[in-house]
C-alpha atoms as a PDB file:
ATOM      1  CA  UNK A   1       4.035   9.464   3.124  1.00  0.00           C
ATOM      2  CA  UNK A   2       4.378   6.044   3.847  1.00  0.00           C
ATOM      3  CA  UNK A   3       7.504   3.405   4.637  1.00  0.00           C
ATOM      4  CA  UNK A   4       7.383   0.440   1.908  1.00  0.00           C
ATOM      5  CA  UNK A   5       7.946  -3.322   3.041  1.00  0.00           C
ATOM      6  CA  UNK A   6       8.664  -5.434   0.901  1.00  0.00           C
ATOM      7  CA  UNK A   7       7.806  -8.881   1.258  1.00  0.00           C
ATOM      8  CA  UNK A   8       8.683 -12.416   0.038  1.00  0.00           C
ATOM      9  CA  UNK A   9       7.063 -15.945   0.175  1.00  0.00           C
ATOM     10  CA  UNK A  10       9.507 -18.747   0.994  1.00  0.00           C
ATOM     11  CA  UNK A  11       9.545 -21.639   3.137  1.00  0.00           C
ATOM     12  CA  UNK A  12      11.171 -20.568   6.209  1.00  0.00           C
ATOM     13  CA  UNK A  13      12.546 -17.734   7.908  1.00  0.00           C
ATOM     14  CA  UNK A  14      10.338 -14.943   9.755  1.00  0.00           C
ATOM     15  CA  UNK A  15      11.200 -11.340  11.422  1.00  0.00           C
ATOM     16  CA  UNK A  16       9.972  -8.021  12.279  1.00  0.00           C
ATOM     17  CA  UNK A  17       9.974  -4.952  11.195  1.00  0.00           C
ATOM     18  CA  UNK A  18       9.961  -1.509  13.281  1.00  0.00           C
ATOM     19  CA  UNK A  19       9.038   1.888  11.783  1.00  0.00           C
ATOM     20  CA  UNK A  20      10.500   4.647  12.667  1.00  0.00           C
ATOM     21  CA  UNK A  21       7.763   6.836  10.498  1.00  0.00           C
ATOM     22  CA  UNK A  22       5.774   6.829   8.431  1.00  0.00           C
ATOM     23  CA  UNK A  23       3.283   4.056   7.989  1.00  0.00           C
ATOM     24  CA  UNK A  24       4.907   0.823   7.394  1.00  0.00           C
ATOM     25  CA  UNK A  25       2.779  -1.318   4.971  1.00  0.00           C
ATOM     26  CA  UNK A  26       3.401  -5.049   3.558  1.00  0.00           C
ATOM     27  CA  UNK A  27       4.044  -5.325  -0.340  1.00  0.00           C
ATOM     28  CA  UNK A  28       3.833  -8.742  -1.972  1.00  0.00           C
ATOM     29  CA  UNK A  29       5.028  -9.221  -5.175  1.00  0.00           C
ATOM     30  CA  UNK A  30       4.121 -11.809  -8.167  1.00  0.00           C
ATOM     31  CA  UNK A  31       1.145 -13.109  -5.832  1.00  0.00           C
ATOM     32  CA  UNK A  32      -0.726 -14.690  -8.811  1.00  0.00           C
ATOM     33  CA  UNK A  33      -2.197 -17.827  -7.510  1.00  0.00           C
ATOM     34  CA  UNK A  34      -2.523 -17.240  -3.725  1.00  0.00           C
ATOM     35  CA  UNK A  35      -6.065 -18.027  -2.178  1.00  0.00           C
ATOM     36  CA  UNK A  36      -7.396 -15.684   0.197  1.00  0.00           C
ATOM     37  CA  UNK A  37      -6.357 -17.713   3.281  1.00  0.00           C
ATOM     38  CA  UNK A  38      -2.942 -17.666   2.502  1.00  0.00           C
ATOM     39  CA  UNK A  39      -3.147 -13.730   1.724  1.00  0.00           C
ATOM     40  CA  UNK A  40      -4.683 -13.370   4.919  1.00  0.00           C
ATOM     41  CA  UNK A  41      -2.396 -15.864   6.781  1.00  0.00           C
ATOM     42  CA  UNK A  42       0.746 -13.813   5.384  1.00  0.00           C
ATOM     43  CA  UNK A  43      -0.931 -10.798   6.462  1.00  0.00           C
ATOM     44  CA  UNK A  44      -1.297 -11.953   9.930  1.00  0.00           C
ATOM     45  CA  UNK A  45       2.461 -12.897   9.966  1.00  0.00           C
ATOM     46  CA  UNK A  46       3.702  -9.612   8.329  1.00  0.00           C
ATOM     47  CA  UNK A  47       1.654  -8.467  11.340  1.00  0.00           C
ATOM     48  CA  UNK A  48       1.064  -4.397  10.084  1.00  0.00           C
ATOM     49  CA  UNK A  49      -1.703  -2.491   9.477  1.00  0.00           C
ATOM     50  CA  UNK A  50      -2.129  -3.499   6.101  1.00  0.00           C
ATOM     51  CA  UNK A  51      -0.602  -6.107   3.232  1.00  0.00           C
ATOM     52  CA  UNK A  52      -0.706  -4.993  -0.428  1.00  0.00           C
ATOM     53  CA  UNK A  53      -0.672  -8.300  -3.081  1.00  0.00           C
ATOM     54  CA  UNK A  54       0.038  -7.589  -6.597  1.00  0.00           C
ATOM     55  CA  UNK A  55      -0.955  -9.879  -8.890  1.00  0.00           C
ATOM     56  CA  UNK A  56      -1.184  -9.313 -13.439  1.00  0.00           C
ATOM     57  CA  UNK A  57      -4.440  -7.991 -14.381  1.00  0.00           C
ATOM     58  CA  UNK A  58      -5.883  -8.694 -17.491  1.00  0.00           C
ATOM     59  CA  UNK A  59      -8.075  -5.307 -17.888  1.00  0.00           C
ATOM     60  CA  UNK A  60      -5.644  -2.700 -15.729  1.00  0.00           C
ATOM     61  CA  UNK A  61      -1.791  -2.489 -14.863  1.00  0.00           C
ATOM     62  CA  UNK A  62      -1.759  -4.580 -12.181  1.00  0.00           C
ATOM     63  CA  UNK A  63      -4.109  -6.056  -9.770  1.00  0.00           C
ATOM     64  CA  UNK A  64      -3.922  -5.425  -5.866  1.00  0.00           C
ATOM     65  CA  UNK A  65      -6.053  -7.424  -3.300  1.00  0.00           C
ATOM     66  CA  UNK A  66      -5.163  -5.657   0.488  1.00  0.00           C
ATOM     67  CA  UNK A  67      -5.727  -7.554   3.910  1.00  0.00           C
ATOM     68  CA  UNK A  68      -5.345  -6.780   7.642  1.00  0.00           C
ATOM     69  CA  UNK A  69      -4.190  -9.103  10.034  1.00  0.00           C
ATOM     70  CA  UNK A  70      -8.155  -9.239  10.395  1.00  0.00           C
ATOM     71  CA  UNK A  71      -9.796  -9.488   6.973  1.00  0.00           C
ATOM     72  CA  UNK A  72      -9.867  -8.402   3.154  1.00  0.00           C
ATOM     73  CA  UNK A  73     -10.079  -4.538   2.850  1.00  0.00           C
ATOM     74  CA  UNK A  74     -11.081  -3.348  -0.524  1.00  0.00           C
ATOM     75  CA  UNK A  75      -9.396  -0.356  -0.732  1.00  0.00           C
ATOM     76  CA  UNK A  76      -5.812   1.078   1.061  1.00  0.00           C
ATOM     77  CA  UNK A  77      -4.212   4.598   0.308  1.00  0.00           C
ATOM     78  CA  UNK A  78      -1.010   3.943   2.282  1.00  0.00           C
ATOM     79  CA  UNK A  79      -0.221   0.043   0.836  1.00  0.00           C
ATOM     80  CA  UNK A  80      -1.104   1.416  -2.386  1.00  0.00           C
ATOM     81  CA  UNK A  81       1.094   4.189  -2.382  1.00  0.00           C
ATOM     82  CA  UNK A  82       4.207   1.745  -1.087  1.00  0.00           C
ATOM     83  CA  UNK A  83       3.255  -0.549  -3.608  1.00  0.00           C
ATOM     84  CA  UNK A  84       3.416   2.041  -6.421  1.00  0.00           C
ATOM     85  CA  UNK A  85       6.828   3.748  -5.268  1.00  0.00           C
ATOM     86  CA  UNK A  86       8.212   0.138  -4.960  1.00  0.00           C
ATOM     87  CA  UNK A  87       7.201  -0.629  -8.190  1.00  0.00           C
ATOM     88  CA  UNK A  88       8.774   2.790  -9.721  1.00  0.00           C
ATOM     89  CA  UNK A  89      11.923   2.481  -8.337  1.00  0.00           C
ATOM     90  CA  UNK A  90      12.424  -0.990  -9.598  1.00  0.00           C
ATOM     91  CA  UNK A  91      11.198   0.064 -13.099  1.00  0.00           C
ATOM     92  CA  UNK A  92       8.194  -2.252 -13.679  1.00  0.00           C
ATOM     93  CA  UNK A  93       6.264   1.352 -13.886  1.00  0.00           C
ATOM     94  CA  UNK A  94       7.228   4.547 -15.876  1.00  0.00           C
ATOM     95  CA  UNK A  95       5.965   8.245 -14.876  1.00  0.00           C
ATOM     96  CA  UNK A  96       2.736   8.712 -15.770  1.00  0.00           C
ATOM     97  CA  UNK A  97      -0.618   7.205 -15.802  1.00  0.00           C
ATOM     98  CA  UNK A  98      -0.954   3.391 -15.051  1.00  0.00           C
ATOM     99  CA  UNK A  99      -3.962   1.702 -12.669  1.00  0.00           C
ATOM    100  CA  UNK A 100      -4.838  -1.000 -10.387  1.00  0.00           C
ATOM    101  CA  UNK A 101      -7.627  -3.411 -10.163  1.00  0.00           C
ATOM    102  CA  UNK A 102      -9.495  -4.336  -6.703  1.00  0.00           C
ATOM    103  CA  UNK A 103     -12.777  -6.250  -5.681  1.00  0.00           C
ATOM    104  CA  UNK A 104     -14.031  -2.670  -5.812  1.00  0.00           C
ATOM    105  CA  UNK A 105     -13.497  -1.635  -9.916  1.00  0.00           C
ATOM    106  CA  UNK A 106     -10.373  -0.113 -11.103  1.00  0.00           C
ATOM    107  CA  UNK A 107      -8.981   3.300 -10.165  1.00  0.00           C
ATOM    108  CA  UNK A 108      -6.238   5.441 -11.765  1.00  0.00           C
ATOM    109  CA  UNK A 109      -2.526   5.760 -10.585  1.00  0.00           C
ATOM    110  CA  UNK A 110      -0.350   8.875 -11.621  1.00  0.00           C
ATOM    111  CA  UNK A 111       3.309   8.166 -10.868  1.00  0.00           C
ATOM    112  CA  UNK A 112       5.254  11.299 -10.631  1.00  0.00           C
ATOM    113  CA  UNK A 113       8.914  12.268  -9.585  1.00  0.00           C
ATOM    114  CA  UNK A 114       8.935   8.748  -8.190  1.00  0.00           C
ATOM    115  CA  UNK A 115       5.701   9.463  -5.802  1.00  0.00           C
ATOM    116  CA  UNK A 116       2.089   7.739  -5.745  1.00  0.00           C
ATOM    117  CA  UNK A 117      -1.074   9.211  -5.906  1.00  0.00           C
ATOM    118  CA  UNK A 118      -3.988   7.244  -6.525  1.00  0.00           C
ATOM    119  CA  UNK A 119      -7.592   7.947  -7.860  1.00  0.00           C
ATOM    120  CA  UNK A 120     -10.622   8.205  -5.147  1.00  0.00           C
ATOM    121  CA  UNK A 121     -14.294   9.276  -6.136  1.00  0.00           C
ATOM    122  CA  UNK A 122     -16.343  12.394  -5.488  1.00  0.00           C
ATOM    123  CA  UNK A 123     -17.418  12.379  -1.725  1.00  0.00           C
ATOM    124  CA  UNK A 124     -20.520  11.446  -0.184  1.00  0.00           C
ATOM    125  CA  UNK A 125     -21.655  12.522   3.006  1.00  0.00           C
ATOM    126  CA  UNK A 126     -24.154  11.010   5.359  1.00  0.00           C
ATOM    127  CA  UNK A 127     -24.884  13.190   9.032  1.00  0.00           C
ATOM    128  CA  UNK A 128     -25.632  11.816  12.194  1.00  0.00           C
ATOM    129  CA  UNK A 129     -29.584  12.436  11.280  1.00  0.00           C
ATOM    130  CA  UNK A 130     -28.979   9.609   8.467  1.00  0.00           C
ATOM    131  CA  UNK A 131     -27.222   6.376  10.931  1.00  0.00           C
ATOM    132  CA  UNK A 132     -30.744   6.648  13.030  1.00  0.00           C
ATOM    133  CA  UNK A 133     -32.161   3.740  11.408  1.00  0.00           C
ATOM    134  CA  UNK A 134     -28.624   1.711  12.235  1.00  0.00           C
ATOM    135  CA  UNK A 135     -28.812   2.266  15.631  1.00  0.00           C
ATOM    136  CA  UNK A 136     -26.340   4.862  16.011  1.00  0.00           C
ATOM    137  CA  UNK A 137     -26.474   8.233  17.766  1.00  0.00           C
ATOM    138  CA  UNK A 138     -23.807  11.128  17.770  1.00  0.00           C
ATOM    139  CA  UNK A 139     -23.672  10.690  21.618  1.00  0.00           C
ATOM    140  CA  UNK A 140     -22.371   6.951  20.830  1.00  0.00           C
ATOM    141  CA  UNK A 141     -19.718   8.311  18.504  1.00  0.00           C
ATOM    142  CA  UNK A 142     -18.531  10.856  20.954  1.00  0.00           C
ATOM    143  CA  UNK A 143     -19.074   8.000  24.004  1.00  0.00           C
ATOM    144  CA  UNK A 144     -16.385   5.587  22.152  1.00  0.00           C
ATOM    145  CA  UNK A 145     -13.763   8.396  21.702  1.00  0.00           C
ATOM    146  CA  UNK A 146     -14.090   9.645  25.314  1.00  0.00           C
ATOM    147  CA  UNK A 147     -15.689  12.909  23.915  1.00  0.00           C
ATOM    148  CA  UNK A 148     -18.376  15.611  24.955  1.00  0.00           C
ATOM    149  CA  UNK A 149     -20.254  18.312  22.603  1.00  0.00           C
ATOM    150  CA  UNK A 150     -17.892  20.925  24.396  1.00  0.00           C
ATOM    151  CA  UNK A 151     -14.788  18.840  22.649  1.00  0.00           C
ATOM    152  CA  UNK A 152     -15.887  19.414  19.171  1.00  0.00           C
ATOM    153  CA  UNK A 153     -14.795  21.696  16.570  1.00  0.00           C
ATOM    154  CA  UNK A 154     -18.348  24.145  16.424  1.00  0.00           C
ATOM    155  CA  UNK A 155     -18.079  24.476  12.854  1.00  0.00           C
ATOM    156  CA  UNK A 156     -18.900  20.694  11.908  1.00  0.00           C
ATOM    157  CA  UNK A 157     -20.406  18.443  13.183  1.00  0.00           C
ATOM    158  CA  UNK A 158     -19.327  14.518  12.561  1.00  0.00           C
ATOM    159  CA  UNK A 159     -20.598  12.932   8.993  1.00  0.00           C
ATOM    160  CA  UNK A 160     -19.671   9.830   7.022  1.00  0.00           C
ATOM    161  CA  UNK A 161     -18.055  10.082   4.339  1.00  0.00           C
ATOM    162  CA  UNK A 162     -16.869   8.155   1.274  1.00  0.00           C
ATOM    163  CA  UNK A 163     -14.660   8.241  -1.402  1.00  0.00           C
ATOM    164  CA  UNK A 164     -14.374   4.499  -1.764  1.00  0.00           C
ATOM    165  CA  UNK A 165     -14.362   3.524   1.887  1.00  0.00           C
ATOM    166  CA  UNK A 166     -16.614   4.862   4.697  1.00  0.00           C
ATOM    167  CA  UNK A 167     -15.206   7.117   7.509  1.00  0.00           C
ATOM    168  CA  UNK A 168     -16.806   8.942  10.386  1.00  0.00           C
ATOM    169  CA  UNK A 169     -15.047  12.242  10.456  1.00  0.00           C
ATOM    170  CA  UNK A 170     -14.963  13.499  13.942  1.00  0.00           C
ATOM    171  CA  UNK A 171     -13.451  17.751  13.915  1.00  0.00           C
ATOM    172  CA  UNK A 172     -11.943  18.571  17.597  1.00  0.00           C
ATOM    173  CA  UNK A 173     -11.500  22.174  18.774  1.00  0.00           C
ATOM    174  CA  UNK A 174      -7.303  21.775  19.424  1.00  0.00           C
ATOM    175  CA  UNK A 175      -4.234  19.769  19.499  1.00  0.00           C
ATOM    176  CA  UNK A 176      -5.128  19.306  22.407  1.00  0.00           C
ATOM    177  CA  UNK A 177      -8.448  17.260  22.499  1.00  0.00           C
ATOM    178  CA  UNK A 178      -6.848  15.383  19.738  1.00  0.00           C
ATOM    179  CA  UNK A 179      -3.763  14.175  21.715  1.00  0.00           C
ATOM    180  CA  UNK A 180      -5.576  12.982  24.813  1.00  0.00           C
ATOM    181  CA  UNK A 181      -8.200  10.629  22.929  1.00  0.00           C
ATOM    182  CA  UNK A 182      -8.074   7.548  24.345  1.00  0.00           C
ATOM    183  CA  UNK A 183     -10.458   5.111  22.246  1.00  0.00           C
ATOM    184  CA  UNK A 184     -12.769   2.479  23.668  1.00  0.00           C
ATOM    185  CA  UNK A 185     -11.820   0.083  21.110  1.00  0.00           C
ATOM    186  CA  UNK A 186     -15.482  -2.217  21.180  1.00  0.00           C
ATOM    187  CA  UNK A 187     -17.122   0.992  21.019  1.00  0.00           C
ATOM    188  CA  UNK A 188     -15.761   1.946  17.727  1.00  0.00           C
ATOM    189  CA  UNK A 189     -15.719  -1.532  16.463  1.00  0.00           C
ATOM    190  CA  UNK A 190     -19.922  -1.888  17.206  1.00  0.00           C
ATOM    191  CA  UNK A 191     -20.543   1.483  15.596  1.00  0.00           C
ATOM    192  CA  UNK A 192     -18.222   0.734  12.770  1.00  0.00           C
ATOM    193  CA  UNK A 193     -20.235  -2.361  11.967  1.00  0.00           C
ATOM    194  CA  UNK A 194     -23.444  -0.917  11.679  1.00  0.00           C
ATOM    195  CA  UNK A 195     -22.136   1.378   9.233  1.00  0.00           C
ATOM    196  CA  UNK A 196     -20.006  -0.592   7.443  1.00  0.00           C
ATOM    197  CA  UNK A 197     -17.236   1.764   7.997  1.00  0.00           C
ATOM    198  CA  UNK A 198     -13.188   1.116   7.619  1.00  0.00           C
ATOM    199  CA  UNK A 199     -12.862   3.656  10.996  1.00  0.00           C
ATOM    200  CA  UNK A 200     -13.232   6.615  12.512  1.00  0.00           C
ATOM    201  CA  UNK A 201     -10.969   9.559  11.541  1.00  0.00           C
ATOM    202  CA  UNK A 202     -10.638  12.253  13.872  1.00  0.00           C
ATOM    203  CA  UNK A 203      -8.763  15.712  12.833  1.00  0.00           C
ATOM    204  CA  UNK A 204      -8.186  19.139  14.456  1.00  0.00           C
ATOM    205  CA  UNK A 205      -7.321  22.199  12.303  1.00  0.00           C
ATOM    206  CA  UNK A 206      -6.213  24.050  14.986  1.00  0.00           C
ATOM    207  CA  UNK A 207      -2.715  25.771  13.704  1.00  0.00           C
ATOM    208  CA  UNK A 208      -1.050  25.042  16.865  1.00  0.00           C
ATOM    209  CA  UNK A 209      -1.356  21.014  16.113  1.00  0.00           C
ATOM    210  CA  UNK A 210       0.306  21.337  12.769  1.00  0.00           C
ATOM    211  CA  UNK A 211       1.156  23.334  10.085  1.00  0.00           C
ATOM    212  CA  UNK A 212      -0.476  21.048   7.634  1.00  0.00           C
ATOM    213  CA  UNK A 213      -4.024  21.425   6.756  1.00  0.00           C
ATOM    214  CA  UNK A 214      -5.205  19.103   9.083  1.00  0.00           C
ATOM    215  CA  UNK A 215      -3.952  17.079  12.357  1.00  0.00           C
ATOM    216  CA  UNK A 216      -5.478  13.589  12.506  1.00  0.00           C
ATOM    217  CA  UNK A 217      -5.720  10.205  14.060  1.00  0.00           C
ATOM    218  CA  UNK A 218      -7.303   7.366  12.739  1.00  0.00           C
ATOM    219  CA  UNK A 219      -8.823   4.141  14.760  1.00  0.00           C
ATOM    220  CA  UNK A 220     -10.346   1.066  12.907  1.00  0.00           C
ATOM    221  CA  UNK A 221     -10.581  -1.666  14.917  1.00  0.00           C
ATOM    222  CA  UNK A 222     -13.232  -3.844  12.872  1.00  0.00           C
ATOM    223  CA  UNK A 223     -10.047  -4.195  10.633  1.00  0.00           C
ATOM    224  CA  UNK A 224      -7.824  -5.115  13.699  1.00  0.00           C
ATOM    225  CA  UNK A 225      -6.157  -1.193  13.958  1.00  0.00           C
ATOM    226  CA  UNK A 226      -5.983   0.040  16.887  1.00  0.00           C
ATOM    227  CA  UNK A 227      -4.473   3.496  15.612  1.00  0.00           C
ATOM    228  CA  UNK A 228      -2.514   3.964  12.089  1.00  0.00           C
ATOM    229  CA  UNK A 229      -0.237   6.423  11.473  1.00  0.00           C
ATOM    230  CA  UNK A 230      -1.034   7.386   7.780  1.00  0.00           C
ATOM    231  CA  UNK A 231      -4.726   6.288   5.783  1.00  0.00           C
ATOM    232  CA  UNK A 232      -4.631   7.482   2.484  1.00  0.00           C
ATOM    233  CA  UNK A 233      -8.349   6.287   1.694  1.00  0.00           C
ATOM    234  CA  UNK A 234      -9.214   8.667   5.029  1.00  0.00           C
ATOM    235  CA  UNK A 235      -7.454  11.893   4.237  1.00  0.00           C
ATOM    236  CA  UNK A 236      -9.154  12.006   0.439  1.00  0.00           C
ATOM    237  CA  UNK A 237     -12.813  12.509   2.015  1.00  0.00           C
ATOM    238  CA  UNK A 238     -11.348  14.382   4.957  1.00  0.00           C
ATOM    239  CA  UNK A 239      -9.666  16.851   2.489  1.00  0.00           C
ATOM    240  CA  UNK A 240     -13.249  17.024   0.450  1.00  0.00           C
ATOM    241  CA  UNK A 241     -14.789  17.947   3.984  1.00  0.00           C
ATOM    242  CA  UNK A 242     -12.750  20.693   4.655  1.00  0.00           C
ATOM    243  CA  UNK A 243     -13.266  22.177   0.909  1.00  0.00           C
ATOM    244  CA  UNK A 244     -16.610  21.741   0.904  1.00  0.00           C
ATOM    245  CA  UNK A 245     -17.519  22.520   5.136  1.00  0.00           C
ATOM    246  CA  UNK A 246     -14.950  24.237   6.448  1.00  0.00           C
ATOM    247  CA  UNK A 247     -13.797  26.681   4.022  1.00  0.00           C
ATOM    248  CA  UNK A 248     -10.619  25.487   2.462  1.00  0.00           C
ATOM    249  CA  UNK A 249     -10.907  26.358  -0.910  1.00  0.00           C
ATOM    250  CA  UNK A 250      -7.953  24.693  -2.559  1.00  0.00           C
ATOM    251  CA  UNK A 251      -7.545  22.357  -4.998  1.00  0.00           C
ATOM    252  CA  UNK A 252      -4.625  20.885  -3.187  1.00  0.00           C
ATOM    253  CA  UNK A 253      -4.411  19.635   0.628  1.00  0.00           C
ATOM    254  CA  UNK A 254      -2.163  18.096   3.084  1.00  0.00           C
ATOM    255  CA  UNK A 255      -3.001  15.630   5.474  1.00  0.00           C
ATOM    256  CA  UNK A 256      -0.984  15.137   8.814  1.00  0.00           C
ATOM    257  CA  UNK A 257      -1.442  11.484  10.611  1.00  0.00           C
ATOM    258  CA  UNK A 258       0.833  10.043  13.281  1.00  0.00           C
ATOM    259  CA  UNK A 259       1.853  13.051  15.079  1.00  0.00           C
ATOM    260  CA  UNK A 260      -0.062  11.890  18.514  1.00  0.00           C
ATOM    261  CA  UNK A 261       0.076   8.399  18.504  1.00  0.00           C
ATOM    262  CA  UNK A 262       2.335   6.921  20.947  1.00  0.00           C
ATOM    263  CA  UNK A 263       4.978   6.171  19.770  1.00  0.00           C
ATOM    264  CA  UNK A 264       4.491   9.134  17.833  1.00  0.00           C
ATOM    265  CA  UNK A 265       4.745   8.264  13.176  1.00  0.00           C
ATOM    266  CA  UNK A 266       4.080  11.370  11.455  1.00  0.00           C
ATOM    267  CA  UNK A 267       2.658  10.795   8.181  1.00  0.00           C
ATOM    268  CA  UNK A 268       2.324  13.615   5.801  1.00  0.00           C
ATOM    269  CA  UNK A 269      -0.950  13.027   2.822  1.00  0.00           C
ATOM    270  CA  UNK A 270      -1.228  14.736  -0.274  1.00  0.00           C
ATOM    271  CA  UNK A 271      -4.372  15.101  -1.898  1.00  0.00           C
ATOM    272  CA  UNK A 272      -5.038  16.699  -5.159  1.00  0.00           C
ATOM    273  CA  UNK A 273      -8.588  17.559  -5.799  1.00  0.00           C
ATOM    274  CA  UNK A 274     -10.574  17.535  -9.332  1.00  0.00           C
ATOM    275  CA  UNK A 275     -12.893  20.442  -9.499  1.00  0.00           C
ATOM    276  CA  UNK A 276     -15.499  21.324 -11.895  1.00  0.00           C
ATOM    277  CA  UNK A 277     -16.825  24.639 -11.347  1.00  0.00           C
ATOM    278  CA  UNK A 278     -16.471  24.754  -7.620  1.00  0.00           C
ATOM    279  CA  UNK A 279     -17.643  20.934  -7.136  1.00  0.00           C
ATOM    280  CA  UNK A 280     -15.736  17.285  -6.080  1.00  0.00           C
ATOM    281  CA  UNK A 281     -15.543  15.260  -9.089  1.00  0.00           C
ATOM    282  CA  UNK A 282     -12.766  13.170  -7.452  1.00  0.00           C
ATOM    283  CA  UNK A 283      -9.434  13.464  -6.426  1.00  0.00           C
ATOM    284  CA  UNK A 284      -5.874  12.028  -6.047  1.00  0.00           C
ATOM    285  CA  UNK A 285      -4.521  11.129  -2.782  1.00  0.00           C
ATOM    286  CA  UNK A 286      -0.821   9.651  -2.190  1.00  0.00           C
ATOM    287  CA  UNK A 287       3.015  10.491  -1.404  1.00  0.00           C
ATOM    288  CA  UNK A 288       6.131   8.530  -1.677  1.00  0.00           C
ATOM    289  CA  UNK A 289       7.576   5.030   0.163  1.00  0.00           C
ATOM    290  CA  UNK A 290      10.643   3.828   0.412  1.00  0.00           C
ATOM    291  CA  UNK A 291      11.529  -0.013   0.928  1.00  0.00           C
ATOM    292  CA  UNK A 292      12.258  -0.687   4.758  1.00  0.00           C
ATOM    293  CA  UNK A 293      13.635  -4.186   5.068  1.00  0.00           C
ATOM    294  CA  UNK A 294      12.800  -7.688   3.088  1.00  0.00           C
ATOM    295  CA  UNK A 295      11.219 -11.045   4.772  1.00  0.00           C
ATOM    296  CA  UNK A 296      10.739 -14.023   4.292  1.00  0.00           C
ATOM    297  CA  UNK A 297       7.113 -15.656   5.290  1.00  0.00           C
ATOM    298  CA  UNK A 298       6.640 -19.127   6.377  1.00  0.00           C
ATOM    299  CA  UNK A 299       3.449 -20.425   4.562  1.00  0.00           C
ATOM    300  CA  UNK A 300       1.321 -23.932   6.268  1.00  0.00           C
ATOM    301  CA  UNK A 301       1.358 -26.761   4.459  1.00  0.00           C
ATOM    302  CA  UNK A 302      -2.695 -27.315   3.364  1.00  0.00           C
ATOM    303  CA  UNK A 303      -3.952 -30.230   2.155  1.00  0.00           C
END
């Protein structure tokens, strides 16, 4: 699914890293005792989507706090899932069952044949009726993607929806409506404020996009991303949407991210449902990494 990075803390040095797939995501090691200003500082330096810091826990296996270049996120399916791989492959974790603590609780994480997948909650779903009171219409959610009624997929309409982090899922009719999105970036970021949202997540099931389950993109600029090639924590409640609204009636999906984005970083999601007679009780969502390159990160001098 995802490209690991693994990064260390020194006192000099610096570089860059370019995917080539995938979704590249910062891993920090031993991180016990860094404040969030330096987590967010060596975010901002690693300078991707997303920087996973693993710490000891004293209640799960280890503890992970995630930042943007922007700000603390509570939850991340890709960082988590490089983070976990990483972690396998230099034996700190066995197969099996093991689990990581964030600022949100804990949640379960199945390592198997080397690959991540880690624990989300049964959806919820809000519709466009519900954000009235915050200010927010469906026009302004179709205004900051560039989109008209006539765009959309007719069988759903755009809902939020949570499994630990709030998306609005946005269905197109075709590849392509879904390749010639181009985002007005404060748009998204106003809306996504007012409903406390990580993004907005916009798929097509059309089977000439992809042979996957899904074709997505995903923009979340409150968290300073313009466009991300692979968002675990997005394709678990966009998987529950299309089991319980559009018909899919499996208990396990795949999720395709990164296809459109220019330069184009396909992504490919795996998401596991739990079912109990017919209904969400939660799922797994995850795939493998593999390490990329290793940095070193300059940290200021604070008094």
């Amino acid at each position: 699914m995802s490209d690991a990075d693994l990064r260390r803390i020194s006192r000099g040095g610096g570089g860059q890293v370019q995917a080539t797939g995938g979704n590249p995501a910062g891993v920090v090691l031993d991180a016990d005792g860094l404040s969030d200003a330096q987590m967010l500082e060596i975010a901002q330096k690693v300078g991707l989507s997303e920087t996973a810091f693993v710490s000891r826990s004293r209640t799960e296996g280890f503890k992970l706090d995630f930042f943007t270049p922007a700000r603390r996120i509570a939850h991340c399916g890709h960082a988590t899932i490089a983070t976990f791989s990483y972690l396998a492959e230099l034996g700190r974790v066995e197969e099996g069952e093991t689990s990581k603590e964030t600022v949100d609780g804990p949640r379960k994480i199945i390592i198997r044949d080397g690959a991540a997948y880690m624990e989300q909650l049964a959806p919820r779903y809000e519709t466009a009726a519900d954000w009235a009171d915050r200010g927010v219409q469906l026009q302004d959610v179709l205004a900051a993607l560039g989109l008209d009624e006539d765009s959309l997929d007719p069988r759903f309409a755009p809902v939020l929806a949570n499994t630990g982090n709030s998306f609005v899922l946005v269905a197109v009719k075709d590849a392509s409506v879904l390749a010639a999105i181009r985002p007005r970036q404060p748009q998204i970021e106003a809306i996504s404020e007012a409903l406390d949202l990580i993004g907005f997540y916009v798929f097509t099931t059309d089977p000439a996009a992809t042979a996957a389950d899904a074709a997505t993109r995903m923009f979340a600029p409150r968290y300073g991303i313009a466009e991300e090639s692979a968002t675990g924590m997005a394709a678990g409640p966009l998987a529950c949407a299309l089991y319980d609204h559009l018909g899919v009636r499996k208990p396990k999906l795949m999720i395709e991210q990164g296809h459109f984005m220019v330069p184009a970083s396909p992504s490919e999601i795996t998401v596991e449902l739990d079912l109990e007679a017919g209904r969400i009780t939660g799922l797994m969502a995850g795939g493998s990494g593999a390490v990329m390159k290793e940095m070193e990160i300059s940290l200021q001098d604070r008094a």
